[in-house]
Protein backbone atom coordinates (compact mmCIF):
# COMPACT_ATOMS: atom_id res chain seq x y z
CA UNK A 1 30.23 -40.64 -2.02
CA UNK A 2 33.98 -39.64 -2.76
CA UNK A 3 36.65 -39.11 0.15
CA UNK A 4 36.43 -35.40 0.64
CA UNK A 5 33.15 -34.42 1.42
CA UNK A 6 31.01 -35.66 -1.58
CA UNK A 7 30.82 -33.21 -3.80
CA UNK A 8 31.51 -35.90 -6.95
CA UNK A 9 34.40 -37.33 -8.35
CA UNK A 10 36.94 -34.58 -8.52
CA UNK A 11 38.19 -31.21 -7.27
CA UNK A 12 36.79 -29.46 -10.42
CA UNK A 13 33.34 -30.79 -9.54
CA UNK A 14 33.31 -29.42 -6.29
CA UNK A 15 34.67 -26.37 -7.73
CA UNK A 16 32.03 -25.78 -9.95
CA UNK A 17 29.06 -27.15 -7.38
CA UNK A 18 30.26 -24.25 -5.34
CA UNK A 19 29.99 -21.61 -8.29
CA UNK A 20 26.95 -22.85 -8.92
CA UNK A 21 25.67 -22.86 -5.47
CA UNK A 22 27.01 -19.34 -5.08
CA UNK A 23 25.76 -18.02 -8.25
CA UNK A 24 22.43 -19.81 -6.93
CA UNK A 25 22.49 -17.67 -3.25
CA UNK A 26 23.39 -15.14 -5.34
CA UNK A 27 19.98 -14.84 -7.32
CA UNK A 28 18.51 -15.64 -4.09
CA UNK A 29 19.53 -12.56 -2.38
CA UNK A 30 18.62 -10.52 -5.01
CA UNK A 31 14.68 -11.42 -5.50
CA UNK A 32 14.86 -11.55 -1.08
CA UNK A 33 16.07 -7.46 -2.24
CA UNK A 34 13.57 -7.01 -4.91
CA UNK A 35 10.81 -8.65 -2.50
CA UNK A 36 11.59 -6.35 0.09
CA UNK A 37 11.69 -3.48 -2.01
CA UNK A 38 8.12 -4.14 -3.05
CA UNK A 39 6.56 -4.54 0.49
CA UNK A 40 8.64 -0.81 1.32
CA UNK A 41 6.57 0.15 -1.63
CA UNK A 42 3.44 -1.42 -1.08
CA UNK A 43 3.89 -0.04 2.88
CA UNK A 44 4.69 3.26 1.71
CA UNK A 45 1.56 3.47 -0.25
CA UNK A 46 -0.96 1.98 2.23
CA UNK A 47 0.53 4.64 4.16
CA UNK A 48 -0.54 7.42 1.74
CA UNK A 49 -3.79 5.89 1.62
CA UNK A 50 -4.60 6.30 4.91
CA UNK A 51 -3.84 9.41 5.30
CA UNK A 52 -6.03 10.21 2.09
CA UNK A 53 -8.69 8.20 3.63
CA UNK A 54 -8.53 10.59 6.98
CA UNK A 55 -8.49 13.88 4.96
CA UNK A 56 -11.45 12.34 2.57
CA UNK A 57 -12.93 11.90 6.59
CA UNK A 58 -12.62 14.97 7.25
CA UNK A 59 -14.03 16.63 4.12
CA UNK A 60 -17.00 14.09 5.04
CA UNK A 61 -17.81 15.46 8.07
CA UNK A 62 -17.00 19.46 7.12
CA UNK A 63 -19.84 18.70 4.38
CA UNK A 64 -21.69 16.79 6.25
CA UNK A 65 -22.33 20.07 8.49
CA UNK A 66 -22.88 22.45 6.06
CA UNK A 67 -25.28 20.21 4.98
CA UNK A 68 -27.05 20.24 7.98
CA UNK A 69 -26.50 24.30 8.25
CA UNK A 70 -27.79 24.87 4.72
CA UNK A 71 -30.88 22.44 5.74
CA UNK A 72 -31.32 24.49 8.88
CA UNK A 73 -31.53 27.86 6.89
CA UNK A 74 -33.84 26.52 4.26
CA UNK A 75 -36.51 25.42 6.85
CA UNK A 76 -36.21 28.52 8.80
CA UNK A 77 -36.21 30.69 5.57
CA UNK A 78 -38.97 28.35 4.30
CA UNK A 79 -40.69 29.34 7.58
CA UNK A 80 -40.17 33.14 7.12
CA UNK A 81 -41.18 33.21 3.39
CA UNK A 82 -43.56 30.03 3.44
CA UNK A 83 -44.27 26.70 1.59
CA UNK A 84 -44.41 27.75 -1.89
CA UNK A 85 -40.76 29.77 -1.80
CA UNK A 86 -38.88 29.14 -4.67
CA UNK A 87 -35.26 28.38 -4.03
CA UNK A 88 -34.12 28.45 -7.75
């Protein structure tokens, strides 16, 4: 190593070790940006998804009970009008 904190044989190699270095961090920075710019995203959307997945929930359990009302009317009509009834 060379007097001066061993960054080669002269000033201009130092010079350009740091330009490199900086343009280096540089780069670095920017795809540690872009990276977190992709989890905002990819947050962002699970976010969405959820709350799809609680209104899809929802509209579940709504016709889920309608079900279960139109069921109830169709054995009590098939009780008024009897077996043979013809829904169609």
């Amino acid at each position: 190593m060379a007097a001066g904190g061993g960054c080669g044989e002269s000033v201009d190699q130092c010079r350009a070790e740091v330009e490199r270095l900086t343009q280096e961090l540089a780069e670095a920075n920017r795809e540690k940006i872009r990276a977190a710019e992709c989890g905002l995203a990819i947050l962002e959307e699970n976010q969405v998804l959820k709350q799809k997945y609680a209104e899809l929930e929802t509209d579940q359990e709504t016709l889920r009970k309608e079900l279960e009302q139109l069921q109830e009317v169709r054995v009590r009509d098939q009780g008024a009008f009897g077996p043979d009834w013809d829904w169609v």
